[in-house]
Protein backbone atom coordinates (compact mmCIF):
# COMPACT_ATOMS: atom_id res chain seq x y z
CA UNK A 1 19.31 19.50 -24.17
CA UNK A 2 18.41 22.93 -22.62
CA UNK A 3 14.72 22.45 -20.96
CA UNK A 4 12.06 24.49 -20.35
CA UNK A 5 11.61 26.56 -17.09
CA UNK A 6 7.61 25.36 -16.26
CA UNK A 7 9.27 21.41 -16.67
CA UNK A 8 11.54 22.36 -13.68
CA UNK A 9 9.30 23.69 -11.46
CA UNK A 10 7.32 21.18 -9.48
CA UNK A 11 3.32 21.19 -9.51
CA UNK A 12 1.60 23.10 -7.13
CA UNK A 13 0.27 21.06 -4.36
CA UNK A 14 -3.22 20.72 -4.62
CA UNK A 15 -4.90 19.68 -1.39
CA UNK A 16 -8.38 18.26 -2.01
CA UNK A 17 -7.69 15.46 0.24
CA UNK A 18 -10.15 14.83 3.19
CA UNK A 19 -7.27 12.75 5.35
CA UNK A 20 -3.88 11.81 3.52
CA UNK A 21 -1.55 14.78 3.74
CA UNK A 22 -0.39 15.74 0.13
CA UNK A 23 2.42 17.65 1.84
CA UNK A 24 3.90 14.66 3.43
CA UNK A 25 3.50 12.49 0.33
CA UNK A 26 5.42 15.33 -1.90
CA UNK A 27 8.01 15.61 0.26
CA UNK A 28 8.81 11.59 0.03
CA UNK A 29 11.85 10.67 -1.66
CA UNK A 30 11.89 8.39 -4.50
CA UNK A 31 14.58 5.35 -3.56
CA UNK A 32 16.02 3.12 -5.85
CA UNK A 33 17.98 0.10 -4.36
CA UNK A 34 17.35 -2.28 -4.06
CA UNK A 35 14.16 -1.24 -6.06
CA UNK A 36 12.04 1.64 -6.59
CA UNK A 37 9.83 2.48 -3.55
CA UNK A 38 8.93 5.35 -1.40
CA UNK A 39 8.43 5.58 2.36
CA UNK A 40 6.93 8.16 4.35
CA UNK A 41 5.49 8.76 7.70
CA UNK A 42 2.43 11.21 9.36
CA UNK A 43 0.87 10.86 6.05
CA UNK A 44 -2.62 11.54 7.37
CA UNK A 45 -3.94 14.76 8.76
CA UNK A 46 -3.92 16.19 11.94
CA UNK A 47 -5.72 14.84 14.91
CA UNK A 48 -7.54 12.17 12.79
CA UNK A 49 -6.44 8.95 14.18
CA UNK A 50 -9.49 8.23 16.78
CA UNK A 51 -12.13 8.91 14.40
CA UNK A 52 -10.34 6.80 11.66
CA UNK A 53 -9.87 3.99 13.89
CA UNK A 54 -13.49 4.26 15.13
CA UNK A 55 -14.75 3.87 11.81
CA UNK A 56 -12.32 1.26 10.64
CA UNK A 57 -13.57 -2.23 9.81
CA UNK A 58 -13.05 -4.89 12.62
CA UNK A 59 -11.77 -7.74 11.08
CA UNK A 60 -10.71 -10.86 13.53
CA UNK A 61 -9.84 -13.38 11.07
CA UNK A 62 -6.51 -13.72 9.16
CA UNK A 63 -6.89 -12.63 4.82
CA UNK A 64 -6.58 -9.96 3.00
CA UNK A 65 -10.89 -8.74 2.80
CA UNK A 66 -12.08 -6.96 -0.29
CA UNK A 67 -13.96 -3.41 0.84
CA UNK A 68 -17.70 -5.03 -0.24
CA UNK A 69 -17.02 -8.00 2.73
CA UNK A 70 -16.76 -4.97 5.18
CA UNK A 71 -18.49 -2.95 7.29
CA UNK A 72 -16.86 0.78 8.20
CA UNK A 73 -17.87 3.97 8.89
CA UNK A 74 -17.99 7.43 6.73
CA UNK A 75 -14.58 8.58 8.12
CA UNK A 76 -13.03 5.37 6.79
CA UNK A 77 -14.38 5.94 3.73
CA UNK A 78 -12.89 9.47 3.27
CA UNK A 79 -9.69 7.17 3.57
CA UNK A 80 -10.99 5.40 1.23
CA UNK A 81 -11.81 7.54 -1.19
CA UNK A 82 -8.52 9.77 -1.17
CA UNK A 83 -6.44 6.63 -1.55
CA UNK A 84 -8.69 6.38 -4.99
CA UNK A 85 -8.39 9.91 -5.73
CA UNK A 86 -6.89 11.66 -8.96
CA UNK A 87 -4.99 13.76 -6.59
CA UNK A 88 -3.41 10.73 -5.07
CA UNK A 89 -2.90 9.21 -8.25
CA UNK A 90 -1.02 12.39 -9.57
CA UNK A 91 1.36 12.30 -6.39
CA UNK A 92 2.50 8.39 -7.40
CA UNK A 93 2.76 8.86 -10.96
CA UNK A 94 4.91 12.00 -10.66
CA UNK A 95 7.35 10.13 -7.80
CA UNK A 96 7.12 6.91 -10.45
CA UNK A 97 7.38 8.69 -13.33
CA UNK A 98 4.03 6.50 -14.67
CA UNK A 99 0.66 7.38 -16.55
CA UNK A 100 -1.52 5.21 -13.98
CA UNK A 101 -4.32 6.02 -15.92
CA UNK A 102 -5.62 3.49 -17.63
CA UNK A 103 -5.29 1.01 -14.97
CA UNK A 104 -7.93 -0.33 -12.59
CA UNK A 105 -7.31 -0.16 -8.97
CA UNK A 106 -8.08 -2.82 -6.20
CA UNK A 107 -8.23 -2.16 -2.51
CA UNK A 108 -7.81 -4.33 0.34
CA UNK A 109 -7.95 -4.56 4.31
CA UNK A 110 -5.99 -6.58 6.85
CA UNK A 111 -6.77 -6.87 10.23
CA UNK A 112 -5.15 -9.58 11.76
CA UNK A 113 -1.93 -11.37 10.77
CA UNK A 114 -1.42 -15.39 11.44
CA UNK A 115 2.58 -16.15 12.66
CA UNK A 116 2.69 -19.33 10.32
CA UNK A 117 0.16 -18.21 7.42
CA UNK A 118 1.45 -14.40 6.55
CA UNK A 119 4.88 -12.42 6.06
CA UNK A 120 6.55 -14.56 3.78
CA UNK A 121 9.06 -13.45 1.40
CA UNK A 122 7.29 -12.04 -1.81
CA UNK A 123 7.49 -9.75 -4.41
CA UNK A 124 3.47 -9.59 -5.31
CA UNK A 125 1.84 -10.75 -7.86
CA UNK A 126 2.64 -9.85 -11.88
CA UNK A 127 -0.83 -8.19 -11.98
CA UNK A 128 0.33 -5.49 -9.42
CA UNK A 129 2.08 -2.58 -11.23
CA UNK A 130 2.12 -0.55 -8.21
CA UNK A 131 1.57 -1.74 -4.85
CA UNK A 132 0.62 1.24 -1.55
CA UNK A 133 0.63 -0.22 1.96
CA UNK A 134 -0.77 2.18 4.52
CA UNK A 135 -0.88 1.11 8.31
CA UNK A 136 -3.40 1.78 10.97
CA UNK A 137 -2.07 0.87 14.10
CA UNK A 138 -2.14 3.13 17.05
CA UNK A 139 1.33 1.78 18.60
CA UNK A 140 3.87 -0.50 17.20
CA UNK A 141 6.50 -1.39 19.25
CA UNK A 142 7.49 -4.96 17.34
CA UNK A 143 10.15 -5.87 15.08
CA UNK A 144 7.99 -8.69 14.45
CA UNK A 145 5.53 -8.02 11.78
CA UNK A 146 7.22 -4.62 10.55
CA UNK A 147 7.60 -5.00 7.09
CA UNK A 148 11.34 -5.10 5.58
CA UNK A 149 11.82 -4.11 2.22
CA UNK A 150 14.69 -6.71 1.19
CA UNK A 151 17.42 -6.65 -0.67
CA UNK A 152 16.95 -10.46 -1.59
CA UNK A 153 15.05 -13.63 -0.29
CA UNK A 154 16.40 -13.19 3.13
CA UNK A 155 14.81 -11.90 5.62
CA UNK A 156 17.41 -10.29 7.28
CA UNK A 157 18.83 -9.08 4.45
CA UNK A 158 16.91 -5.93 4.50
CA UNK A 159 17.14 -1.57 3.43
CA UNK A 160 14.35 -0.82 5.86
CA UNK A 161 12.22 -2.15 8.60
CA UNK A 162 9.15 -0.50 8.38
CA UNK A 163 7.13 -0.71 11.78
CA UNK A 164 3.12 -0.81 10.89
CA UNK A 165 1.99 2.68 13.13
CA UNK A 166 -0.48 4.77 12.36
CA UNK A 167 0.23 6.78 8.85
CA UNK A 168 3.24 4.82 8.08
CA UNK A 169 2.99 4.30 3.87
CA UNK A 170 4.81 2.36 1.59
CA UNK A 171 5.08 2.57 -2.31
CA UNK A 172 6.61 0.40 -4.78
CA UNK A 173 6.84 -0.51 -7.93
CA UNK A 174 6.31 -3.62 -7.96
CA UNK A 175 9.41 -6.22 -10.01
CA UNK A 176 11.28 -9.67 -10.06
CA UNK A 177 13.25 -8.00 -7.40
CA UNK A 178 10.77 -6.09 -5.00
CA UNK A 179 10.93 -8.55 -2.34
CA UNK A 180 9.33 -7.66 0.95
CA UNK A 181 8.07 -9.63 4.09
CA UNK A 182 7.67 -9.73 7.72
CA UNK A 183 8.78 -11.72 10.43
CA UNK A 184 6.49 -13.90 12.45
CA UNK A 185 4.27 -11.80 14.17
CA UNK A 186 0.31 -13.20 15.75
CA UNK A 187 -2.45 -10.91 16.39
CA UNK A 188 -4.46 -7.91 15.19
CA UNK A 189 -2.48 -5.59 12.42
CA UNK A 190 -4.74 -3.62 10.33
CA UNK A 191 -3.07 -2.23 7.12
CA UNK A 192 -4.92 -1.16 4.07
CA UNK A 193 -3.72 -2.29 0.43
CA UNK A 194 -4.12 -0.10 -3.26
CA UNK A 195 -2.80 -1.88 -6.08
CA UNK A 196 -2.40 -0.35 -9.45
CA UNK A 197 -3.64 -3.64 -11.81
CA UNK A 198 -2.34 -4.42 -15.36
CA UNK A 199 -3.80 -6.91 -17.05
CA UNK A 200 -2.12 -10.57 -17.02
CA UNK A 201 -3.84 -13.96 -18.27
CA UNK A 202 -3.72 -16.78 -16.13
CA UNK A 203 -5.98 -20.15 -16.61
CA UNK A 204 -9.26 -20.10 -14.57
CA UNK A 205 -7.51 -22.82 -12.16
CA UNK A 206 -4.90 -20.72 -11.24
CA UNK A 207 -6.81 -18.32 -9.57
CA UNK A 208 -9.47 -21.26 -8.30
CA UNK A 209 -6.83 -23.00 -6.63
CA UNK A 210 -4.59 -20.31 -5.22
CA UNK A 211 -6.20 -17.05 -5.09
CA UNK A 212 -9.93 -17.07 -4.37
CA UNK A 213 -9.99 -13.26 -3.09
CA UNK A 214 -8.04 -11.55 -6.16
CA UNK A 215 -10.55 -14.06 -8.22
CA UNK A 216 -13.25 -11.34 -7.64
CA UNK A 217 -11.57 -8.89 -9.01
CA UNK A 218 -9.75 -10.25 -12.29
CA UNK A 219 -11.21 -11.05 -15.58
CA UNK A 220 -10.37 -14.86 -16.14
């Protein structure tokens, strides 16, 4: 069926971003094995790093913190606030093909990773429609703790290694297949994590007993 013209042209780029580059994230490719993610690098702007990194929260115990449990600075929250943007939200749903809408987003922050308690194989939780990963690092020079999007539940059975630098982002859509994980790695890794959140009922004890943070943020 013939189509019309304005449905093959892509949308203008629109950049009211303060620090993710809109650029960067159009230009990402869309990959499909061994399930639907995108990868990109340098996706914030310019000569931001230091100031970004100055304002970011210091966080020296291991957990995933919800933003109210943290203390940052105003350049952090630009971050912030892009990463909760419409124009973000337009860039996903278009490499997706998804009306993200209607549903509720949830942020988190990382900043240091336990060898025995994190990076095991996963594929996130059935609440998570969409999952971005964003890392702040300045340098990353380990294989340890670089996320590997897998191709099954074993670890080295991976599509890419994804080390956690500065501006590296990862997108997927989140499935009984998306499984992801990192080997053993000790020390500080700060990484900040948007979920896309569709509703899912689970008994109160579920989330008592396993998953005090998300707890907050779920009706139960």
């Amino acid at each position: 069926m013939a189509r019309d013209q304005n449905e093959l042209t892509e949308p203008a780029i629109v950049d009211d971003l303060k620090t993710l580059d809109p650029a960067v994230l159009a230009a990402a490719t869309l990959v499909t094995d061994p399930y639907d993610f995108v990868f990109a690098e340098n996706t914030i702007k310019g000569n931001l790093q230091a100031a970004l990194l100055a304002d970011a929260p210091i966080i020296s115990s291991t957990g995933s913190f919800p933003l109210s449990e943290l203390s940052y600075g105003p350049n952090f929250q630009m971050l912030i606030d892009d990463l909760e943007s419409a124009e973000f939200r337009r860039i996903v749903e278009r490499k997706f093909d998804l009306d993200l809408g209607s549903f509720p987003t949830m942020i988190s922050v990382r900043g240091t990773l336990s060898d025995t308690a994190d990076g095991h194989i996963h594929t996130d939780l059935k609440e998570k429609l969409v999952t971005v990963l964003l890392y702040l690092n300045p340098r990353w020079r380990n294989s340890a703790g670089s996320l590997r999007v897998l191709r099954s539940k074993n670890i080295h059975d991976y599509k890419l290694e994804i080390p956690a630098a500065f501006g590296n982002m990862l997108i997927f859509r989140r499935s009984e297949r998306s499984w992801h994980g990192h080997l053993p790695y000790q020390g500080n890794r700060l990484s900040v994590q948007l979920n896309w959140m569709r509703p899912v009922h689970r008994p109160s004890r579920y989330w008592r007993q396993q998953f005090n943070f998300l707890k907050r943020f779920l009706p139960i």
